[in-house]
C-alpha atoms as a PDB file:
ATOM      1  CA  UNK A   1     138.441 124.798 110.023  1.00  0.00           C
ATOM      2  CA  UNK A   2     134.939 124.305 110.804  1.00  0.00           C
ATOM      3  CA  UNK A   3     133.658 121.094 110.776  1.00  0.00           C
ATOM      4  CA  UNK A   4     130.607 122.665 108.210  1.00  0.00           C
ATOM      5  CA  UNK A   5     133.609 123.011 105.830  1.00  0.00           C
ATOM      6  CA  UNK A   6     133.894 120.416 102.756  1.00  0.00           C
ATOM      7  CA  UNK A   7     136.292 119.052 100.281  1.00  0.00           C
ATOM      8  CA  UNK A   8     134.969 118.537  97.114  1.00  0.00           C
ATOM      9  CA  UNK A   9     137.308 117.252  94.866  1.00  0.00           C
ATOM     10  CA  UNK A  10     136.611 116.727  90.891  1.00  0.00           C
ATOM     11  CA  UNK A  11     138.820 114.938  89.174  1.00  0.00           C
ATOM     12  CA  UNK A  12     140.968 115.664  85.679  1.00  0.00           C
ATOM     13  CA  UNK A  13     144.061 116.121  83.698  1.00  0.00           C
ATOM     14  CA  UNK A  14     145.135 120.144  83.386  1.00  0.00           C
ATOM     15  CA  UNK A  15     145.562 121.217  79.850  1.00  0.00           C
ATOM     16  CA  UNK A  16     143.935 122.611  77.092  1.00  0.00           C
ATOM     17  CA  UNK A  17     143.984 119.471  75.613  1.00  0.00           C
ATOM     18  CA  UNK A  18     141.898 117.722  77.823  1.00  0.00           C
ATOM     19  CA  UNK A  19     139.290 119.914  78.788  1.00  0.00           C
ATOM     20  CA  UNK A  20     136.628 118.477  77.190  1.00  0.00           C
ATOM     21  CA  UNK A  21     137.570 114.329  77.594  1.00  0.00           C
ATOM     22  CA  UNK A  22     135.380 112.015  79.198  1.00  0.00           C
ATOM     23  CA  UNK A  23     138.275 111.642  82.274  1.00  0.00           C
ATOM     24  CA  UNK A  24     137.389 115.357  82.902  1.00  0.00           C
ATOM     25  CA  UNK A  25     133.911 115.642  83.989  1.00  0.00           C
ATOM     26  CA  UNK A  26     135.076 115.720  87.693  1.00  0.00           C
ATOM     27  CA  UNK A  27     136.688 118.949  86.680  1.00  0.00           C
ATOM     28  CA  UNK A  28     133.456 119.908  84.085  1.00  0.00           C
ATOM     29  CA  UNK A  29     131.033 119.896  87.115  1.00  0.00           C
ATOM     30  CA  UNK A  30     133.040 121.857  89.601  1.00  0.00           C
ATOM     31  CA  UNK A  31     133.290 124.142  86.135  1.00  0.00           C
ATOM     32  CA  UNK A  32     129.546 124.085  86.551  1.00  0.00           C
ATOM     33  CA  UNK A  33     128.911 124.829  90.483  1.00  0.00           C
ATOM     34  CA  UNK A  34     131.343 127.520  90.485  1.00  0.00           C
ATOM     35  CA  UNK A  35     129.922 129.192  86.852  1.00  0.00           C
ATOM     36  CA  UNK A  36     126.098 129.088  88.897  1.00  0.00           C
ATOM     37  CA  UNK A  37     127.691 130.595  92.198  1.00  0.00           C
ATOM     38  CA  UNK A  38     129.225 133.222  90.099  1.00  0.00           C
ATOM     39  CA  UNK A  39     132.692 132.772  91.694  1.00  0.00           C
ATOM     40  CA  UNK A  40     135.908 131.969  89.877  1.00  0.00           C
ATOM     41  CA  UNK A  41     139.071 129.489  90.834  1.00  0.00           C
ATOM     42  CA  UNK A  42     142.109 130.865  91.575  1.00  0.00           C
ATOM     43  CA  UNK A  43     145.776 129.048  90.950  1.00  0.00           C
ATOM     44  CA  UNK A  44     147.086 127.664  94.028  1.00  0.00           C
ATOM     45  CA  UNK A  45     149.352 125.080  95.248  1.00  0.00           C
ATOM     46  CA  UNK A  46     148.534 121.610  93.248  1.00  0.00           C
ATOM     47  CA  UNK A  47     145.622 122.728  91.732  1.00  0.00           C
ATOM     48  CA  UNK A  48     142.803 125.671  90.934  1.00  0.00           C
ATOM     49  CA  UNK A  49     140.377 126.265  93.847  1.00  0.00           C
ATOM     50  CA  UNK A  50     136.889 127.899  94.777  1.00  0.00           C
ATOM     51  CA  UNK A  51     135.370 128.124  97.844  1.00  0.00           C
ATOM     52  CA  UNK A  52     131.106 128.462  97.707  1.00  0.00           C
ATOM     53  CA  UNK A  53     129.546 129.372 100.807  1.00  0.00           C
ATOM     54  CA  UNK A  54     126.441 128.220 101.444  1.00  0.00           C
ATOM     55  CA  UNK A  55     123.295 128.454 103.836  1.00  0.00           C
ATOM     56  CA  UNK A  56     126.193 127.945 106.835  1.00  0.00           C
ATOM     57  CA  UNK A  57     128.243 125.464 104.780  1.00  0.00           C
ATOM     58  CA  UNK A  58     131.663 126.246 103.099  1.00  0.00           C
ATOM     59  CA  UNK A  59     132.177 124.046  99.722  1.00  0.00           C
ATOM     60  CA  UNK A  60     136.247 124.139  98.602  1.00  0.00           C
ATOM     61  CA  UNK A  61     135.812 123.148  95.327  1.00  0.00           C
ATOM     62  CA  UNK A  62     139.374 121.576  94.035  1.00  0.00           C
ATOM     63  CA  UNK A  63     140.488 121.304  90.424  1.00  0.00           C
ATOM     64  CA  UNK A  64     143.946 118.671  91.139  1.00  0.00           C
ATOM     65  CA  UNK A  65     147.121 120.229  88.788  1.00  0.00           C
ATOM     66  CA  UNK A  66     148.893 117.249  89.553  1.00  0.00           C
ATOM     67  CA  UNK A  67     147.408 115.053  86.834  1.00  0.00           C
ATOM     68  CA  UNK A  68     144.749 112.002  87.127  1.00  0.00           C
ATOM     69  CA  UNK A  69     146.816 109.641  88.289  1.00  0.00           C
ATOM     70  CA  UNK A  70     148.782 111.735  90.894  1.00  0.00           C
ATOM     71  CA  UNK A  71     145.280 113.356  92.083  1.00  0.00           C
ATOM     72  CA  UNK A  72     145.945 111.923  95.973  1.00  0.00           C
ATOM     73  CA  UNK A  73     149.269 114.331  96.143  1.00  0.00           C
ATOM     74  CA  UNK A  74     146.698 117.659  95.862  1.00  0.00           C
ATOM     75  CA  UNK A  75     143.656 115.428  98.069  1.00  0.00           C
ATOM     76  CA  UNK A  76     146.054 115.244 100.923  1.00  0.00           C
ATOM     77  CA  UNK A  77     147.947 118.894 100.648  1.00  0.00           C
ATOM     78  CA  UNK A  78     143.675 120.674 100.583  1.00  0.00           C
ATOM     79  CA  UNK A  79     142.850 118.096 103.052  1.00  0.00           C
ATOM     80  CA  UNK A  80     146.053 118.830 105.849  1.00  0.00           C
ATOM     81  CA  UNK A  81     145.905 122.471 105.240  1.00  0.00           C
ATOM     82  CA  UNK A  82     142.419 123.389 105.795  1.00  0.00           C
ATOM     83  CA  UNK A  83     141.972 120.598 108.273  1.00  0.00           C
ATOM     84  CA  UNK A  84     139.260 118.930 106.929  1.00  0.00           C
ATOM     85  CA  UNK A  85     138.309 115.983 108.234  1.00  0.00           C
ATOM     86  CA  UNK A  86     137.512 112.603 106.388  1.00  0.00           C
ATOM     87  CA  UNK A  87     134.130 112.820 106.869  1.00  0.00           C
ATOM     88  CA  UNK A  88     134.400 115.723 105.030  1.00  0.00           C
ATOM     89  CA  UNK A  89     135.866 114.835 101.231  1.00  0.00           C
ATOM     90  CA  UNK A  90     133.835 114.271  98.810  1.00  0.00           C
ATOM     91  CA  UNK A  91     135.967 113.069  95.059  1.00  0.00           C
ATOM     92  CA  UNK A  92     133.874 113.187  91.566  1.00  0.00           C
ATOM     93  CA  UNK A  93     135.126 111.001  88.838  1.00  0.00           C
ATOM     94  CA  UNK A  94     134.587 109.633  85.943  1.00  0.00           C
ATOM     95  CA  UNK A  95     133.591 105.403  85.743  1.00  0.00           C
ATOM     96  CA  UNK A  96     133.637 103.656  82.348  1.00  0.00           C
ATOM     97  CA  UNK A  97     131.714 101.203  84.618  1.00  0.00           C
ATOM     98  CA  UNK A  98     128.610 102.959  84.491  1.00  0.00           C
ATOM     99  CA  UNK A  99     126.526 103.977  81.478  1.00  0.00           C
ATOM    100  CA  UNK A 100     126.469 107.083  79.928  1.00  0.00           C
ATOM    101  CA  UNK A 101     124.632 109.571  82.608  1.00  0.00           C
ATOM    102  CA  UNK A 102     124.228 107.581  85.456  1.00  0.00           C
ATOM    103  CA  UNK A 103     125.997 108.979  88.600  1.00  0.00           C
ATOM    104  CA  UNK A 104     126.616 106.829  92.053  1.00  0.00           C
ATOM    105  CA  UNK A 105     127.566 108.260  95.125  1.00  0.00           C
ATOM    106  CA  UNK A 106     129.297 106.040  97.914  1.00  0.00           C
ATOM    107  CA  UNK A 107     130.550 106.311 101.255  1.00  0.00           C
ATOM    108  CA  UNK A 108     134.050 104.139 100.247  1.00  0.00           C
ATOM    109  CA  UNK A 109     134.911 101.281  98.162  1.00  0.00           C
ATOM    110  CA  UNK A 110     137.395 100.284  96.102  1.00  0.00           C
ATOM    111  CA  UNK A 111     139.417 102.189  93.292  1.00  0.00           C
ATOM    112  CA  UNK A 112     137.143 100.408  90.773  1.00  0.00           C
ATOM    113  CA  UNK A 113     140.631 100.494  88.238  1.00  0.00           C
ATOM    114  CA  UNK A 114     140.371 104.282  88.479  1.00  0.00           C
ATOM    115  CA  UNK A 115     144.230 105.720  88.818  1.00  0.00           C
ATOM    116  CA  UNK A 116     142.825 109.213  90.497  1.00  0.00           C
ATOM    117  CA  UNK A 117     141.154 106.935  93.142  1.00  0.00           C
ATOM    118  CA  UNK A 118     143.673 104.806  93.705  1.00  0.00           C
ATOM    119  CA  UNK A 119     146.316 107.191  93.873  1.00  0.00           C
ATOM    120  CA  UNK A 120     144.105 108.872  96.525  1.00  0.00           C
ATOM    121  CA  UNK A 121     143.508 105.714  97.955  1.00  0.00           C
ATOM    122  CA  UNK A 122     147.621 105.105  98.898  1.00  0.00           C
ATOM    123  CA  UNK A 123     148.012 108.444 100.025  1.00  0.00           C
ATOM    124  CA  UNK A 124     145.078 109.154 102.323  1.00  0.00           C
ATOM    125  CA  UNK A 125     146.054 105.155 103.604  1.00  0.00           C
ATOM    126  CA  UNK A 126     142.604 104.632 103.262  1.00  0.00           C
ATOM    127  CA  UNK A 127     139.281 103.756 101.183  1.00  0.00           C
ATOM    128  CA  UNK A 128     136.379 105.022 103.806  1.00  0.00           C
ATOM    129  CA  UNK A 129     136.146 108.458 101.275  1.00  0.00           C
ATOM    130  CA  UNK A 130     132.996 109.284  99.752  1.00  0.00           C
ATOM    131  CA  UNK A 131     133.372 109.645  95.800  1.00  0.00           C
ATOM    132  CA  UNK A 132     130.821 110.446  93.131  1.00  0.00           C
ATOM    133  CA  UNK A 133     130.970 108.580  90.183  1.00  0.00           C
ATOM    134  CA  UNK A 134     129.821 109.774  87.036  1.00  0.00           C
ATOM    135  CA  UNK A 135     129.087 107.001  84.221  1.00  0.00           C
ATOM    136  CA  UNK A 136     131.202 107.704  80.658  1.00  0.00           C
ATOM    137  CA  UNK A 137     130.163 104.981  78.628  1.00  0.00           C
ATOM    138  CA  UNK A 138     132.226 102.164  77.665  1.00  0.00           C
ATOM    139  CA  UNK A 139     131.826 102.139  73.931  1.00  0.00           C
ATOM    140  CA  UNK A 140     135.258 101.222  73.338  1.00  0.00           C
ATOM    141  CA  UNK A 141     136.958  97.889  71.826  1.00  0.00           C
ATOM    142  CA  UNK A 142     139.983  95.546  73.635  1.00  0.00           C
ATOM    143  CA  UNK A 143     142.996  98.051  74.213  1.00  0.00           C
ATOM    144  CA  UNK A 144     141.173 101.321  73.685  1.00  0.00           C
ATOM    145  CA  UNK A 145     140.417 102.167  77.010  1.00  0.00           C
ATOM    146  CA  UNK A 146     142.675 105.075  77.091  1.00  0.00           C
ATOM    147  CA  UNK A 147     141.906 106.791  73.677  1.00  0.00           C
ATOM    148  CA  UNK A 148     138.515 106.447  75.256  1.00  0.00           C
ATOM    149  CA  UNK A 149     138.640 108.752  78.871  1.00  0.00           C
ATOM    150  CA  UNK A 150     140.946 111.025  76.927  1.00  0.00           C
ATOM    151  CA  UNK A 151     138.124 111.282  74.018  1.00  0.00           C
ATOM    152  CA  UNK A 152     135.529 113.762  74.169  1.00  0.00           C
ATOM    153  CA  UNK A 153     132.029 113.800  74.678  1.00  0.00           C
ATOM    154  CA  UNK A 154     129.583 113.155  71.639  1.00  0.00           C
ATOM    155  CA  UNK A 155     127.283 116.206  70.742  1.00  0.00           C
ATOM    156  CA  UNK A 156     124.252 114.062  71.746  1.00  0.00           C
ATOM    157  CA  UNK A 157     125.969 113.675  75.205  1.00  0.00           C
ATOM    158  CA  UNK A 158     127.299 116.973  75.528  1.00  0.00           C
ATOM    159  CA  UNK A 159     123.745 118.168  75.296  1.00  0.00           C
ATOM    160  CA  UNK A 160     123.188 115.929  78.054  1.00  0.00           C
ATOM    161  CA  UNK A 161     126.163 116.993  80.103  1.00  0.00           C
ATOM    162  CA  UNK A 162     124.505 120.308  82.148  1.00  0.00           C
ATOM    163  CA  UNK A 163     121.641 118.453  83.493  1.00  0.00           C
ATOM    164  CA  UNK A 164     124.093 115.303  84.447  1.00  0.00           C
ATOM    165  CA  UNK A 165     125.870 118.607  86.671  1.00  0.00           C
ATOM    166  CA  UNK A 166     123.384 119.726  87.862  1.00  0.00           C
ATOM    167  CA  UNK A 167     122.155 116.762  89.427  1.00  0.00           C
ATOM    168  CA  UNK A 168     125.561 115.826  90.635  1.00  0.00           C
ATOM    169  CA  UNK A 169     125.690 119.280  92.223  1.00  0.00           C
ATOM    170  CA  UNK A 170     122.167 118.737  94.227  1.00  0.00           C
ATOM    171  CA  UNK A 171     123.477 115.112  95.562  1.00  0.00           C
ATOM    172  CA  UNK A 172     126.500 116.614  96.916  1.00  0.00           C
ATOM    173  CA  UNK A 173     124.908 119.644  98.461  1.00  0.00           C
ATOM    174  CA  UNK A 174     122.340 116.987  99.708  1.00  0.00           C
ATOM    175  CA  UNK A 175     125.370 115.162 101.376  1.00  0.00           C
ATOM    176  CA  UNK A 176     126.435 118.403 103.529  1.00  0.00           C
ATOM    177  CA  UNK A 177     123.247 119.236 104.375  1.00  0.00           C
ATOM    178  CA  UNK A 178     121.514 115.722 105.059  1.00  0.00           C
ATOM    179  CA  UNK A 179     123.960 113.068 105.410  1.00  0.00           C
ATOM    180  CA  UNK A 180     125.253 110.871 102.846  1.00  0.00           C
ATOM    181  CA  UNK A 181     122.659 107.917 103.033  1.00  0.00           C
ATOM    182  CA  UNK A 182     120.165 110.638 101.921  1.00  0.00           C
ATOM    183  CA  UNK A 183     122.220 111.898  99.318  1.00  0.00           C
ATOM    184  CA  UNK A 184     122.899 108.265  98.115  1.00  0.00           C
ATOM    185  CA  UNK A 185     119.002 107.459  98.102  1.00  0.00           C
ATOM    186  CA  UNK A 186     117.866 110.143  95.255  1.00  0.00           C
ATOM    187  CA  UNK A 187     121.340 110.009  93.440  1.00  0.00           C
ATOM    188  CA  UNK A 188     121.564 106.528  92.897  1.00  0.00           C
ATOM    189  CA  UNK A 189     118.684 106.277  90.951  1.00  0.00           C
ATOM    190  CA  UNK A 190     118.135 105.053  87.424  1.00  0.00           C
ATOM    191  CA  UNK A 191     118.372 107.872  84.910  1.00  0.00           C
ATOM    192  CA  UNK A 192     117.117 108.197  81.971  1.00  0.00           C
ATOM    193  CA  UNK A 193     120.020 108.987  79.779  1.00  0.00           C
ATOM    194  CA  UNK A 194     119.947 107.674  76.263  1.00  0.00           C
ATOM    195  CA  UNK A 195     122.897 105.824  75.347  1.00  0.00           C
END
């Protein structure tokens, strides 16, 4: 593969079921990108893919089948088989860390208590990944961390929800064709995303 070909893997549990939770907006923006570039994913082996072309850059976008906390089994499989390097991969996930709307991109770092990372994290045998995170909230009590990711969206954030794509969707096209530190520098900033 060339080296102008990316990974870009988003993040989510497969099922009808989930579709709309909070743990699947990795999976909700790739939804997005590939609904704007008028392509559609096809089933393949651990999970639903779509490949963008774009201004000399190639974008496989990658849905994992293998459930959150198993995501590093379909990262590694997309990874070997197209031969992308490192470098390359890009992850989008959710982070109750972060309020409601705000996104972070970073070049590694820790699995921040997120089972999709970490999983990722043993498998690749290493942390130097860029991942996206995308804020969810934490509006939930002792204990109900879980009934929380696998909640949905509230209307006043699903509203919210296409522009919070969209501008995920620049920052990563920003990373292939700029470099990360550029693509971290109008990302990262504060949004204004009402709680």
């Amino acid at each position: 593969m060339s080296e102008k070909t990316y990974l870009v893997a988003g993040l989510g549990n497969v099922g009808a079921e989930y579709a709309n939770t909070r743990h699947n907006v990795g999976f909700m923006i790739l939804d997005a990108w590939a609904q704007t570039s008028n392509i559609v994913f096809s089933t393949e082996r651990y999970g639903d893919v779509a490949t963008i072309r774009d201004k000399g850059r190639e974008f496989v976008l990658l849905k994992p089948s293998t459930y959150m906390n198993l995501s590093g089994n379909a990262v590694r499989y997309w990874m070997n088989r197209l031969d992308i390097p490192l470098c390359n991969l890009m992850v989008i996930c959710d982070d109750i860390n972060l309020p409601f709307g705000t996104l972070r991109m970073r070049k590694s770092g820790s699995d921040g208590g997120h089972n999709g990372l970490k999983n990722i994290c043993e498998l690749l045998e290493t942390k130097d990944y860029a991942r996206t995170r995308c804020g969810v909230g934490h509006a939930f009590t002792q204990g109900g961390q879980i009934d929380f990711v696998l909640g949905d969206f509230d209307d006043e954030q699903k509203a919210q929800l296409q522009g919070i794509c969209e501008k995920t969707i620049k920052g990563i096209r920003t990373w292939a064709f700029a470099g990360i530190e550029k693509a971290m520098t109008e990302l990262n900033r504060k949004t204004e995303v009402s709680q």
